[in-house]
PDB file of N, CA and C in Angstrom:
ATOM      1  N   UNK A   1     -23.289   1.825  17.271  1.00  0.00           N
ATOM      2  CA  UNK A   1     -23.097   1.946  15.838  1.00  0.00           C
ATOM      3  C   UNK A   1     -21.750   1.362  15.423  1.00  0.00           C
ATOM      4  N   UNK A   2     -20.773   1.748  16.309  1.00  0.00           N
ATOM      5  CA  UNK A   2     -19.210   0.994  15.544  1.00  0.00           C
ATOM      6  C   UNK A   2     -19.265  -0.182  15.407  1.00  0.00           C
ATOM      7  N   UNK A   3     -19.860  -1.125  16.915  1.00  0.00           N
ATOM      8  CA  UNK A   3     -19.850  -2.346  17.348  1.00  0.00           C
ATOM      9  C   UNK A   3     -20.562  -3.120  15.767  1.00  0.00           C
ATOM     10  N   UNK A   4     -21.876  -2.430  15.683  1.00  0.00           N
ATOM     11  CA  UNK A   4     -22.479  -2.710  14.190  1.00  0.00           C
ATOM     12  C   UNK A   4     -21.437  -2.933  13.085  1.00  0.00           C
ATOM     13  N   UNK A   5     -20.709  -2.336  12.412  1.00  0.00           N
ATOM     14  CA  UNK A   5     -20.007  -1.643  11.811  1.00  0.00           C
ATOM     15  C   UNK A   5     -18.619  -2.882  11.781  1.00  0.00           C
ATOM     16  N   UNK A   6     -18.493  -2.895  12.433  1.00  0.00           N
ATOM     17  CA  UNK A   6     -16.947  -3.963  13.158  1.00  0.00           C
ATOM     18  C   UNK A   6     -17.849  -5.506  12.769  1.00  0.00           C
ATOM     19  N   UNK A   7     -18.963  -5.611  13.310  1.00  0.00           N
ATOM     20  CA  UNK A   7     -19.394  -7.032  13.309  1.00  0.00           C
ATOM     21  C   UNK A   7     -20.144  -7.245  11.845  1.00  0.00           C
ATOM     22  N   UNK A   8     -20.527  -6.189  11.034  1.00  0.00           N
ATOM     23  CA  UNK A   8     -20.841  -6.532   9.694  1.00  0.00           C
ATOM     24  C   UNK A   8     -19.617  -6.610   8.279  1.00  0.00           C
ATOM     25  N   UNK A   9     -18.405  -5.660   8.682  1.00  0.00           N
ATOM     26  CA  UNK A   9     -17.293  -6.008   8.262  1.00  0.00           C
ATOM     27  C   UNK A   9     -16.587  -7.327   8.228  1.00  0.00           C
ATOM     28  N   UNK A  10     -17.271  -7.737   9.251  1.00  0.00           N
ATOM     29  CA  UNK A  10     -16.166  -9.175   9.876  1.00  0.00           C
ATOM     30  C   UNK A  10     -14.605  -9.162  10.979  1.00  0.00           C
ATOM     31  N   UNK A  11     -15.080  -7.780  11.482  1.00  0.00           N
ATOM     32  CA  UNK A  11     -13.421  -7.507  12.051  1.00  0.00           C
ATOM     33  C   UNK A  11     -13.548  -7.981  13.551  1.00  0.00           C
ATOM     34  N   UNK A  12     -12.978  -8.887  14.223  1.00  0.00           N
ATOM     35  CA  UNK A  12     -13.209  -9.887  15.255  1.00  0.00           C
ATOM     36  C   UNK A  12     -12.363  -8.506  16.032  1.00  0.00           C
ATOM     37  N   UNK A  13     -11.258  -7.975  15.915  1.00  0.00           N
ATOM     38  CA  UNK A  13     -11.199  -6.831  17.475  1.00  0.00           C
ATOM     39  C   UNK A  13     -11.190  -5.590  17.321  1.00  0.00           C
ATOM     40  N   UNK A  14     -11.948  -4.901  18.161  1.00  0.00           N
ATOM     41  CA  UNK A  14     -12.510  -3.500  18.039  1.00  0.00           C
ATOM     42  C   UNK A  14     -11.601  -3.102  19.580  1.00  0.00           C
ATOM     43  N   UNK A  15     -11.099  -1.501  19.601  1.00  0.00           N
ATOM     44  CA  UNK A  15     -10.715  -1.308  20.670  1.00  0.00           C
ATOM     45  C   UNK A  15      -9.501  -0.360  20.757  1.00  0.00           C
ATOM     46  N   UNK A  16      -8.747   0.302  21.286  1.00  0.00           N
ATOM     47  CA  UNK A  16      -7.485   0.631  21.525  1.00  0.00           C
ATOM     48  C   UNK A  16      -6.018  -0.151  21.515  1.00  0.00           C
ATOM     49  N   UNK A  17      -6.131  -0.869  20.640  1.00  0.00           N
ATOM     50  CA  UNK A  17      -5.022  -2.046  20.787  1.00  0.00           C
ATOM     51  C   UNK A  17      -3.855  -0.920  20.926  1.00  0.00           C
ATOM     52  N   UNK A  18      -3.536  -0.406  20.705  1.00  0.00           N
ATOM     53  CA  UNK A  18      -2.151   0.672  20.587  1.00  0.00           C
ATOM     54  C   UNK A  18      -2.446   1.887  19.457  1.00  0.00           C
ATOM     55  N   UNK A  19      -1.049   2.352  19.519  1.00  0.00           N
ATOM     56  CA  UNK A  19      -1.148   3.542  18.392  1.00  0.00           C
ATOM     57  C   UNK A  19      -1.005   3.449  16.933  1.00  0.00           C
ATOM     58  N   UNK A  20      -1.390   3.796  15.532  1.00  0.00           N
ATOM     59  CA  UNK A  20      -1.401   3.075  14.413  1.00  0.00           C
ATOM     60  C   UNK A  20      -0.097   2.958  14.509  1.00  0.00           C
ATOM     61  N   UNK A  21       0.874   3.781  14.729  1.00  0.00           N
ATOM     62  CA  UNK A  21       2.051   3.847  14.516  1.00  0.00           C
ATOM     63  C   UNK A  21       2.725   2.642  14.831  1.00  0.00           C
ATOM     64  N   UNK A  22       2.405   1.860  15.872  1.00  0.00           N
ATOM     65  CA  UNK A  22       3.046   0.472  16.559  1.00  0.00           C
ATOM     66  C   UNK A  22       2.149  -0.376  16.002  1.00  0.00           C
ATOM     67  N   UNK A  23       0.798  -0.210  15.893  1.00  0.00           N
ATOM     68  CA  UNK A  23       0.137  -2.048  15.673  1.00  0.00           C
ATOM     69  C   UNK A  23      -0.397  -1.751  13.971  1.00  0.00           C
ATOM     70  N   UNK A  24       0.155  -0.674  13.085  1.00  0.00           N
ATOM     71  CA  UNK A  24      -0.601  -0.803  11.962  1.00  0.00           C
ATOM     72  C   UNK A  24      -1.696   0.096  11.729  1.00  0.00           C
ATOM     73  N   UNK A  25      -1.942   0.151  10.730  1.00  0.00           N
ATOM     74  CA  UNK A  25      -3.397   0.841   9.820  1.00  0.00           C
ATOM     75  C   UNK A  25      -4.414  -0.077   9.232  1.00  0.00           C
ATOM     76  N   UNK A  26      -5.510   0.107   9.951  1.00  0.00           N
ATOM     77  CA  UNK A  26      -6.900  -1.108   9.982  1.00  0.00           C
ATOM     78  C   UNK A  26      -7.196  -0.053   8.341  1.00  0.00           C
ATOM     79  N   UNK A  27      -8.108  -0.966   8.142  1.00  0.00           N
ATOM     80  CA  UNK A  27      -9.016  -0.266   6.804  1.00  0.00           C
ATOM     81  C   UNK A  27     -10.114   0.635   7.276  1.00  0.00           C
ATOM     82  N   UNK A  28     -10.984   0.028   8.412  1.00  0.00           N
ATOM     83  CA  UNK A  28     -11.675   0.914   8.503  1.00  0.00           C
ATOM     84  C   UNK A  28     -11.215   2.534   9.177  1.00  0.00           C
ATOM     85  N   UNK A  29     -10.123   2.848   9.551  1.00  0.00           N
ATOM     86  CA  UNK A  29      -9.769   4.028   9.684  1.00  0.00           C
ATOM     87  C   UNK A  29      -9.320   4.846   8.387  1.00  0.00           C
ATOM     88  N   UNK A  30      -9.211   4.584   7.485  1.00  0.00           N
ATOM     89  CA  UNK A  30      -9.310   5.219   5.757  1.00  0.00           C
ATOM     90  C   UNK A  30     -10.627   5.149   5.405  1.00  0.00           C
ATOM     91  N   UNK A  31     -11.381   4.221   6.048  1.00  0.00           N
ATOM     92  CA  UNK A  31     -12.721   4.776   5.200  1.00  0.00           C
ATOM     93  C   UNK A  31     -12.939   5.625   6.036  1.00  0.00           C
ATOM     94  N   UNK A  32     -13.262   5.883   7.601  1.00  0.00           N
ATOM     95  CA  UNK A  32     -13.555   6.896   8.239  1.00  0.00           C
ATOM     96  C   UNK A  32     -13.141   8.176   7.688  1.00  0.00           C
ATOM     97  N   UNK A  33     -11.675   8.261   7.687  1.00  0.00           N
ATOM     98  CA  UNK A  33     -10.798   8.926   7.529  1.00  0.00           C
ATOM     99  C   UNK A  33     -11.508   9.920   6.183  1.00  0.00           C
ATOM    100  N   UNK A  34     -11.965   9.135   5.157  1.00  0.00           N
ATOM    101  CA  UNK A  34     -12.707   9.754   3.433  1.00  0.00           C
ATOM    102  C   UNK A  34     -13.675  10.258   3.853  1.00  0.00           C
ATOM    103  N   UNK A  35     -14.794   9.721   4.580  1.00  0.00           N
ATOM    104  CA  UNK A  35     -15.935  10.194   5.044  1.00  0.00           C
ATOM    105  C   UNK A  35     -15.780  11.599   5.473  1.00  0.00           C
ATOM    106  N   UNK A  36     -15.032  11.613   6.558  1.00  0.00           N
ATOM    107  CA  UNK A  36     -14.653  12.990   7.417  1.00  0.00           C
ATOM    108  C   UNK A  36     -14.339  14.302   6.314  1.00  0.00           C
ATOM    109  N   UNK A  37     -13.381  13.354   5.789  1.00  0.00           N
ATOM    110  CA  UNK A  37     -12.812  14.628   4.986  1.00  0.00           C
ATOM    111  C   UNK A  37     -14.153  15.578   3.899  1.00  0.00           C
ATOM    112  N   UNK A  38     -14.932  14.342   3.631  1.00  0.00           N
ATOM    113  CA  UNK A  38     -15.553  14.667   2.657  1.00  0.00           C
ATOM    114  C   UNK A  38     -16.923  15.826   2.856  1.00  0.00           C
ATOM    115  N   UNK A  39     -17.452  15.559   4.482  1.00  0.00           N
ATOM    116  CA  UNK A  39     -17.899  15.803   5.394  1.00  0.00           C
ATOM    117  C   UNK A  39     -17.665  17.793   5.973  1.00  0.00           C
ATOM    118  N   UNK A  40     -16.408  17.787   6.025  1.00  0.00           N
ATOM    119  CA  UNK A  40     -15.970  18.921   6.128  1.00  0.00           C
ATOM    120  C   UNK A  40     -15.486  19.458   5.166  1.00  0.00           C
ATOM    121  N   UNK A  41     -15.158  18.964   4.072  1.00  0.00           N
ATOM    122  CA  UNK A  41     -14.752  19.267   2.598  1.00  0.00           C
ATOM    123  C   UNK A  41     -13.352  20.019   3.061  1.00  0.00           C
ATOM    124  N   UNK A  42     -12.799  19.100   3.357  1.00  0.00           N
ATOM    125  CA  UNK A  42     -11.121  19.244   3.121  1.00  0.00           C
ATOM    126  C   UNK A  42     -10.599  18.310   3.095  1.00  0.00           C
ATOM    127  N   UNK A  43      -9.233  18.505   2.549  1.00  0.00           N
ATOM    128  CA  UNK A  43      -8.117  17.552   1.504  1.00  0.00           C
ATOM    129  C   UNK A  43      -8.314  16.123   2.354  1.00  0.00           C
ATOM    130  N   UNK A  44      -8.004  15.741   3.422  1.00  0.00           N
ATOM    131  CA  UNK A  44      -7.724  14.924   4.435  1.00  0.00           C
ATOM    132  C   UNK A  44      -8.085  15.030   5.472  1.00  0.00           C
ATOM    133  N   UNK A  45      -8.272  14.027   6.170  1.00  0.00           N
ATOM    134  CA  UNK A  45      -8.471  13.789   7.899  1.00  0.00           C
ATOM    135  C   UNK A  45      -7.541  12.736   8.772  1.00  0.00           C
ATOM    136  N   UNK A  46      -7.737  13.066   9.829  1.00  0.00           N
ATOM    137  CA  UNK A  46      -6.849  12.350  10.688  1.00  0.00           C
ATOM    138  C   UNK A  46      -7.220  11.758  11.960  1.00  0.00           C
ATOM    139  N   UNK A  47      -8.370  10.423  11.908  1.00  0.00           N
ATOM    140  CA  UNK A  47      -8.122  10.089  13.646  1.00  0.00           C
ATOM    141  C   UNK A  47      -7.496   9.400  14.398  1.00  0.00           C
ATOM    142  N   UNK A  48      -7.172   9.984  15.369  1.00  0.00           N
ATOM    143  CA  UNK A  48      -6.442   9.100  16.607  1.00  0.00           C
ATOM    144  C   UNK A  48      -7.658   7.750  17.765  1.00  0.00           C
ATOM    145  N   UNK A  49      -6.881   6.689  17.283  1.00  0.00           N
ATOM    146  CA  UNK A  49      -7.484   6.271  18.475  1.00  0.00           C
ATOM    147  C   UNK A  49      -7.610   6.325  19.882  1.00  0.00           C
ATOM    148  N   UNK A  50      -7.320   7.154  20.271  1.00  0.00           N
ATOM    149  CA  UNK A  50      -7.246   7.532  21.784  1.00  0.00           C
ATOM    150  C   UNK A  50      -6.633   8.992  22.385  1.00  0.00           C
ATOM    151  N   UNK A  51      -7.189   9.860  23.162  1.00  0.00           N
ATOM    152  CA  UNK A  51      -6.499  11.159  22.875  1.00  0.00           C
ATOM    153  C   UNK A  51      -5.162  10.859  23.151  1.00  0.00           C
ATOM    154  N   UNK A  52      -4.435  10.126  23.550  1.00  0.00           N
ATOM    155  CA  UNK A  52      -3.306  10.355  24.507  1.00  0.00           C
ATOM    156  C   UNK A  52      -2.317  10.653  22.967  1.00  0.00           C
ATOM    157  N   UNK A  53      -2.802   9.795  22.243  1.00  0.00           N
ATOM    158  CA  UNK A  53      -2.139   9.963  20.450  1.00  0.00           C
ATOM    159  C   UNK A  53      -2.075  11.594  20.413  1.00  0.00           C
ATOM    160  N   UNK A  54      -3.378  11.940  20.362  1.00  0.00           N
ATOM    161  CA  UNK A  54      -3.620  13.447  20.042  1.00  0.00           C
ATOM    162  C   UNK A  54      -3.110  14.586  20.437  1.00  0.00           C
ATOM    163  N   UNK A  55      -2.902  13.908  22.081  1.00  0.00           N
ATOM    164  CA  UNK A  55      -1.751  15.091  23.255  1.00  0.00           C
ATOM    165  C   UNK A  55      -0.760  14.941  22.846  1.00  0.00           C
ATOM    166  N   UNK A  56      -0.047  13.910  22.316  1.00  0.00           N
ATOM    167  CA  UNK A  56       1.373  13.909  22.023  1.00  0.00           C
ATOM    168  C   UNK A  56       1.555  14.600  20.649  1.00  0.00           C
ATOM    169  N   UNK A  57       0.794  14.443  20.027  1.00  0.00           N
ATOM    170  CA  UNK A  57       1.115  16.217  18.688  1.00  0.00           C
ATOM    171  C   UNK A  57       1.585  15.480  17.526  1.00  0.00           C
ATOM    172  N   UNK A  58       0.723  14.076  17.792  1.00  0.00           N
ATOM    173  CA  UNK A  58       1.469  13.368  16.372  1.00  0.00           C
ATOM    174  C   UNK A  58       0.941  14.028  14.941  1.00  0.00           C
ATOM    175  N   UNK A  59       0.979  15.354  14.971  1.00  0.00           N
ATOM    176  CA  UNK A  59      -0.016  16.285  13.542  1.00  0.00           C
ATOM    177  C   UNK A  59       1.453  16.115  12.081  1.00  0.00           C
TER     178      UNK A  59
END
């Protein structure tokens, strides 16, 4: 489904390139990001691309 998703957008790399914090904020992680929230019906959401983001407590 992402692979879908990535290749109908037009976004040529999908993957763990790093943490947003070092390589940037893609778009499609804000739309995810609305979905979720909207999903669980709260204010905001937050994903990490990779847990190692998540262990380190970037909250």
């Amino acid at each position: 489904m992402a692979s879908k998703i990535v290749k109908q957008t037009g976004h040529i790399v999908n993957g763990a390139t790093g943490s947003r914090l070092i390589t940037g904020n893609h778009s499609l992680y804000n739309e995810l990001e609305e979905i979720l929230a909207k999903f669980h019906r709260t204010e905001d959401a937050l994903v990490f691309n990779s847990g190692y983001d998540a262990n380190l407590g970037f909250f």
